[in-house]
C-alpha atoms as a PDB file:
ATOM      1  CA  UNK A   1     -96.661-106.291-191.395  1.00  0.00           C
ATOM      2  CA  UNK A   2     -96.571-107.500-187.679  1.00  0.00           C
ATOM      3  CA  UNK A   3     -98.489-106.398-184.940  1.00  0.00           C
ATOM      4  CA  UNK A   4     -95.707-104.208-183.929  1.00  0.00           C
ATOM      5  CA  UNK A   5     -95.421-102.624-186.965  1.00  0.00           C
ATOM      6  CA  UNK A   6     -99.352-102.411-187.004  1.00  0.00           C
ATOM      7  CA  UNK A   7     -99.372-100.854-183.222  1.00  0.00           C
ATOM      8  CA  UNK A   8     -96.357 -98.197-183.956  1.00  0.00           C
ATOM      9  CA  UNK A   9     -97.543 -96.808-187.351  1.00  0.00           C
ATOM     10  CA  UNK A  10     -99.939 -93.843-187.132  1.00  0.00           C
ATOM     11  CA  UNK A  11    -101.453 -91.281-189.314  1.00  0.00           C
ATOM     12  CA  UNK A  12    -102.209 -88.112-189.233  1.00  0.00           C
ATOM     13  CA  UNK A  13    -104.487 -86.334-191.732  1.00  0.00           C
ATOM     14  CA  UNK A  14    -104.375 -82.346-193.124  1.00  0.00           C
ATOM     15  CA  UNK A  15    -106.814 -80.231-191.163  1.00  0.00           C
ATOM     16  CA  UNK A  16    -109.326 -78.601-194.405  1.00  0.00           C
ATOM     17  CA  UNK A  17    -112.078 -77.261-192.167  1.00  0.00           C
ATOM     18  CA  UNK A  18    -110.654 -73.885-191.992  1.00  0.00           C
ATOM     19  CA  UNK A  19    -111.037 -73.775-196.115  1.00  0.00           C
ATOM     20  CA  UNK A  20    -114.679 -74.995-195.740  1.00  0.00           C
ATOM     21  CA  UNK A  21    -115.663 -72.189-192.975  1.00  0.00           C
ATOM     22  CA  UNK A  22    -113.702 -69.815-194.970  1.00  0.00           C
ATOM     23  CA  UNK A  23    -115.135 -70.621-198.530  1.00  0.00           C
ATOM     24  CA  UNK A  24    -118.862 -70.686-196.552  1.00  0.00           C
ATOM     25  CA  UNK A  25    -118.437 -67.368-195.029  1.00  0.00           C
ATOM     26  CA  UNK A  26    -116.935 -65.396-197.880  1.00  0.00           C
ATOM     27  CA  UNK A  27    -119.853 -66.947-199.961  1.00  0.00           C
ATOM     28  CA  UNK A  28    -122.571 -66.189-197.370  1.00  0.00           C
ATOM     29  CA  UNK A  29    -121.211 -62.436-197.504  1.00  0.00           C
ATOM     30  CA  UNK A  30    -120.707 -62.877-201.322  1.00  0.00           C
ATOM     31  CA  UNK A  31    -124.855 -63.420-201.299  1.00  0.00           C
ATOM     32  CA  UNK A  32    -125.756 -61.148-198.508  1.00  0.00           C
ATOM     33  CA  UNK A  33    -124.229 -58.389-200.689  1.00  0.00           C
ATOM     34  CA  UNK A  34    -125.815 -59.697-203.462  1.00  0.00           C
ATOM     35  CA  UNK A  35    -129.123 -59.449-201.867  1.00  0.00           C
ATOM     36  CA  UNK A  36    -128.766 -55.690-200.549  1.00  0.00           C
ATOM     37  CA  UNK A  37    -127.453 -54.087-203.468  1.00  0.00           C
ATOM     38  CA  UNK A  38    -130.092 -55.626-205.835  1.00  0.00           C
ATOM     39  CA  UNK A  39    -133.252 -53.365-206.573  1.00  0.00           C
ATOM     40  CA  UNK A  40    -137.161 -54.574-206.326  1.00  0.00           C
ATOM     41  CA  UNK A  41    -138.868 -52.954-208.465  1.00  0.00           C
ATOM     42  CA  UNK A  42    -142.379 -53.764-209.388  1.00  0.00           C
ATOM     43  CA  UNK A  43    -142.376 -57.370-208.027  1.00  0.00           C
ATOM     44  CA  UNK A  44    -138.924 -58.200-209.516  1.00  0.00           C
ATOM     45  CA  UNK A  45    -135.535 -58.358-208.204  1.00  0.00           C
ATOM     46  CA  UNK A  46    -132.664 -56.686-210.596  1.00  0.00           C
ATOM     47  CA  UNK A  47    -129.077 -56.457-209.515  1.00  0.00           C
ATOM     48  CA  UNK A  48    -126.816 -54.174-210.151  1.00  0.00           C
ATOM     49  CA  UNK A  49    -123.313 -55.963-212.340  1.00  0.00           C
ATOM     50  CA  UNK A  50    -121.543 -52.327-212.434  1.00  0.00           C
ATOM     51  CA  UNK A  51    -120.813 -52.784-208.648  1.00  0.00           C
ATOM     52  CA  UNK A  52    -117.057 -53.576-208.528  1.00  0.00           C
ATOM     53  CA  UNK A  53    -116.986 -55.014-205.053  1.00  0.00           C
ATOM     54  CA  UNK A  54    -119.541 -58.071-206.667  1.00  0.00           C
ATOM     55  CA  UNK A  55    -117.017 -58.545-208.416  1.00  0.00           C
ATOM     56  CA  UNK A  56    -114.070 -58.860-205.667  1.00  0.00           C
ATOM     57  CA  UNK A  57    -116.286 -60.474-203.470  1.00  0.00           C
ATOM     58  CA  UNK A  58    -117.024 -63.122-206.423  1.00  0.00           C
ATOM     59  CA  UNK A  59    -113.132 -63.472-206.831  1.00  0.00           C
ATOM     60  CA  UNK A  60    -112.439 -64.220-203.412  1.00  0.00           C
ATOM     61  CA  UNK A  61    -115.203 -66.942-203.352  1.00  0.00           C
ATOM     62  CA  UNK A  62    -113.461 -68.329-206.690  1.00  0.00           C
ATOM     63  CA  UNK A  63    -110.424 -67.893-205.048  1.00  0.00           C
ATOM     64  CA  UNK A  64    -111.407 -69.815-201.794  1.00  0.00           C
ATOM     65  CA  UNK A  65    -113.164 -72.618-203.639  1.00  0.00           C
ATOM     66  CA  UNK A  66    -110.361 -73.285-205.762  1.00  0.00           C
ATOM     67  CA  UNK A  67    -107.728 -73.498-202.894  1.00  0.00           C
ATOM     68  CA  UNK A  68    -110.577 -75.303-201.147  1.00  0.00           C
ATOM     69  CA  UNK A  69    -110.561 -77.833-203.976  1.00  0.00           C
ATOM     70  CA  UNK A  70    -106.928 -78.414-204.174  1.00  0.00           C
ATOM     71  CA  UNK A  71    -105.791 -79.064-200.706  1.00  0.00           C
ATOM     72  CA  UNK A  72    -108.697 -81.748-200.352  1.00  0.00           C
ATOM     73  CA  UNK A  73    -106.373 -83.125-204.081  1.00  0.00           C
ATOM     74  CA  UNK A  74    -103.749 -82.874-202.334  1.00  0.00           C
ATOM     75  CA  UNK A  75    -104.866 -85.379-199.431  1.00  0.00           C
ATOM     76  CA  UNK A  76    -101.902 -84.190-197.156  1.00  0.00           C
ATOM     77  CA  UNK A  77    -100.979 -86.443-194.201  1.00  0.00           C
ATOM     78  CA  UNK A  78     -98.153 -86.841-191.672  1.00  0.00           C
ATOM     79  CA  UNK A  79     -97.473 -90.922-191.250  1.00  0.00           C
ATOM     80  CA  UNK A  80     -95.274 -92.406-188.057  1.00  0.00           C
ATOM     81  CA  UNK A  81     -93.821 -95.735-188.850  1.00  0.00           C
ATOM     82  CA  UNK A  82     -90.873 -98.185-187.579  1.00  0.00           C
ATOM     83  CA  UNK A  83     -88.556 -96.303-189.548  1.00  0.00           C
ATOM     84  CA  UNK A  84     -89.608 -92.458-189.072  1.00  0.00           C
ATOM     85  CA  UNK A  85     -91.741 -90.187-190.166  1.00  0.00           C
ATOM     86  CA  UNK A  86     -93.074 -89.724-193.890  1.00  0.00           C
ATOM     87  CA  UNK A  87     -94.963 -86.631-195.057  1.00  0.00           C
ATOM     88  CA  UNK A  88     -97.398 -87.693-197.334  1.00  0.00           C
ATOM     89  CA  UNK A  89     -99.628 -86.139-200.210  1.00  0.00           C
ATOM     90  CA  UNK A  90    -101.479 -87.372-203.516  1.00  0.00           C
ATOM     91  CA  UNK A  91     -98.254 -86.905-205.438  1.00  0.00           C
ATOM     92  CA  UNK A  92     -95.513 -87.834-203.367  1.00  0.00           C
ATOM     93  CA  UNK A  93     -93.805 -89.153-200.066  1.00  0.00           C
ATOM     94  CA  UNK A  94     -90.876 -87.818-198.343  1.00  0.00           C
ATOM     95  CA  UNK A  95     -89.413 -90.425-195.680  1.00  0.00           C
ATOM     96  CA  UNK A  96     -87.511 -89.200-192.921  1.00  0.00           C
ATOM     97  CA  UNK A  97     -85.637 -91.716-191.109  1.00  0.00           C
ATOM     98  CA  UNK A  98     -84.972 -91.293-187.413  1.00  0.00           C
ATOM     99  CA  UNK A  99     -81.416 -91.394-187.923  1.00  0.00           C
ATOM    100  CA  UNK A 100     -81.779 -88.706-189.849  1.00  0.00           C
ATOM    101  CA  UNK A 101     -82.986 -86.230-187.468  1.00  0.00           C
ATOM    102  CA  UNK A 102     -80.517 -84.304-184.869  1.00  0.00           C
ATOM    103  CA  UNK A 103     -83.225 -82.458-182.644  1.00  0.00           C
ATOM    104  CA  UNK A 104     -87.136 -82.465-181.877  1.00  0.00           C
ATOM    105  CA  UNK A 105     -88.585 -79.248-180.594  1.00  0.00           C
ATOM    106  CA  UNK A 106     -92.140 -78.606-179.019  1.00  0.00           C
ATOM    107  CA  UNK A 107     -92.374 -75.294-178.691  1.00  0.00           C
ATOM    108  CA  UNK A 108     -95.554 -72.684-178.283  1.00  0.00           C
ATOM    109  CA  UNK A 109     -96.187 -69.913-179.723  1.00  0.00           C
ATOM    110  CA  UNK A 110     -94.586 -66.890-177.844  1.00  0.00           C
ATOM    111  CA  UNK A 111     -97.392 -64.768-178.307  1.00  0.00           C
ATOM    112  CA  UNK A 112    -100.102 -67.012-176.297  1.00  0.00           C
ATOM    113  CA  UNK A 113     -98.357 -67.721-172.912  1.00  0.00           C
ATOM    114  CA  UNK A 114    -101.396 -68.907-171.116  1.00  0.00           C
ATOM    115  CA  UNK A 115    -102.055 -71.382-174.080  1.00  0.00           C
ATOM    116  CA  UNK A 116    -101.040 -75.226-172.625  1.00  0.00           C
ATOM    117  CA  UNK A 117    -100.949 -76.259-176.375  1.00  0.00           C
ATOM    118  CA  UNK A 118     -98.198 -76.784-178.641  1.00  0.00           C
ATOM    119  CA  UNK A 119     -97.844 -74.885-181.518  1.00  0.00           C
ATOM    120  CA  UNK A 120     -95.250 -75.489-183.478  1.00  0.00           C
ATOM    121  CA  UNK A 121     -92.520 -78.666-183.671  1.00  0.00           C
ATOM    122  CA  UNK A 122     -89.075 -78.154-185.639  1.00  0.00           C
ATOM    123  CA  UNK A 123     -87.124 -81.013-186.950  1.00  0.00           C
ATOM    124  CA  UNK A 124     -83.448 -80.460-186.905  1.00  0.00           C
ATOM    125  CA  UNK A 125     -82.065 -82.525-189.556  1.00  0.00           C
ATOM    126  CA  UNK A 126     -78.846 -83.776-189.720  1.00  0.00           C
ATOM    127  CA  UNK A 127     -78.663 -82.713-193.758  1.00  0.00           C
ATOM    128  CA  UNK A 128     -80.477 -80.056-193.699  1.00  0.00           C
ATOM    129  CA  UNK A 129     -79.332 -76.673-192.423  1.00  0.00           C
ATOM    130  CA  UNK A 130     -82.666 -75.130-191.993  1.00  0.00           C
ATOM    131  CA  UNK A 131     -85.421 -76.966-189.605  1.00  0.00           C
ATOM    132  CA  UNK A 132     -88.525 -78.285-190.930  1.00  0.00           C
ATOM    133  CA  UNK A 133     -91.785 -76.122-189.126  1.00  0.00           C
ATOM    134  CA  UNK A 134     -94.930 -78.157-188.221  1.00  0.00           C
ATOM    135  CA  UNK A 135     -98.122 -76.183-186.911  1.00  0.00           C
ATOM    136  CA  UNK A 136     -99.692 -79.170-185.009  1.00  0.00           C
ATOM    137  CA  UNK A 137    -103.159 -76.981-185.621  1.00  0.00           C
ATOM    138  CA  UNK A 138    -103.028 -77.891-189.159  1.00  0.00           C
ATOM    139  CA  UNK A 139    -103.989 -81.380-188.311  1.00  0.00           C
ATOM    140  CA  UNK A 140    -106.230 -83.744-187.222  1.00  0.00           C
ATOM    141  CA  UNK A 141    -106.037 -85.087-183.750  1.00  0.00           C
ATOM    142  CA  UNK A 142    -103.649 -82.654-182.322  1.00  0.00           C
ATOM    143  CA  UNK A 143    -102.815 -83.932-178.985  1.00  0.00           C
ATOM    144  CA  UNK A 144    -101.672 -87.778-180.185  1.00  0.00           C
ATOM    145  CA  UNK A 145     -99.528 -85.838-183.172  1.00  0.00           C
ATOM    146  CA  UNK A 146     -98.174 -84.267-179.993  1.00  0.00           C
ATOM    147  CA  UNK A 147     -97.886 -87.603-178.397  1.00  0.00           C
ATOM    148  CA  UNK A 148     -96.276 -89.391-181.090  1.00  0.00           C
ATOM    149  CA  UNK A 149     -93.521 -86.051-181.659  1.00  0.00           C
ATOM    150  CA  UNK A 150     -93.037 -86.403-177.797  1.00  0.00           C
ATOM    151  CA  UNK A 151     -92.517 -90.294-178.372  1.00  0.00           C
ATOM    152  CA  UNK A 152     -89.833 -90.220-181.215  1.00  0.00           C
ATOM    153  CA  UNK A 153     -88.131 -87.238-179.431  1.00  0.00           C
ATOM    154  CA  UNK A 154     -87.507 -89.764-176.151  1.00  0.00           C
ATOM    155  CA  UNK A 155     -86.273 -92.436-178.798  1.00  0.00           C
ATOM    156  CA  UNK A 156     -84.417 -90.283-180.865  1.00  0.00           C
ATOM    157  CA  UNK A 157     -82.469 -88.944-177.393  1.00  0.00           C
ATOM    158  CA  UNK A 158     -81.700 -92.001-175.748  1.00  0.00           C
END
């Protein structure tokens, strides 16, 4: 690869921390619950299993762990190179050449007009007829994503 290449290729990993603060909370409530409904009596702690909220509390945890568990699988990732852009995960690649695409959008999100940060980018492809939707939130480093977007759209125009 040459130091062009090197220089123009980028990469742009999956944002999980919203799993890990969700899975945390739901499991701190999941205990805190567990904690107040439980009985001492006489110097030991019993607790209650007839309670059905435990038990939707507990499957929400499960729940949250497991999708937890499979996005970090997944390894998701957004990768800029000399020939476009490639959407990455664990089991496959889809390459999108620039020739390919008809339109960039960077948009924001209608409901947040004071917000100065982009929210969403849409890829107009030439064989596709619907656009493809990127929430720039869901990862890493969100201003050079925008950066890079803003980058191809200028090559992709002229």
């Amino acid at each position: 690869m040459t130091e062009d290449q090197v220089k123009n290729k980028s990469k742009f990993k999956y944002n999980v921390s919203f799993y890990y603060q969700s899975t945390i909370i739901y499991f701190i409530v999941f205990a805190v619950y567990l904690i107040v409904r439980g009985q001492f009596i006489d110097n030991s702690f019993t607790l209650i299993i007839k309670d059905p909220i435990i038990y939707l509390l507990a499957v929400i945890v499960v729940i949250s762990l497991f999708t937890l568990i499979h996005n970090l699988y997944r390894d998701r990732y957004i990768e800029f190179n000399n020939e476009g852009i490639a959407f990455c995960d664990k089991f496959k690649t889809r390459l999108i050449n620039k020739e390919e695409i008809a339109e960039i959008k960077l948009s924001k999100d209608r409901r947040y007009q004071k917000s100065k940060v982009l929210k969403f980018i849409r890829l107009k492809l030439k064989t596709r007829r619907r656009p493809i939707i990127i929430r720039v939130s869901d990862y890493e480093n969100e201003n050079e994503l925008i950066k890079r977007f803003h980058q191809m759209k200028m090559e992709i125009e002229s």
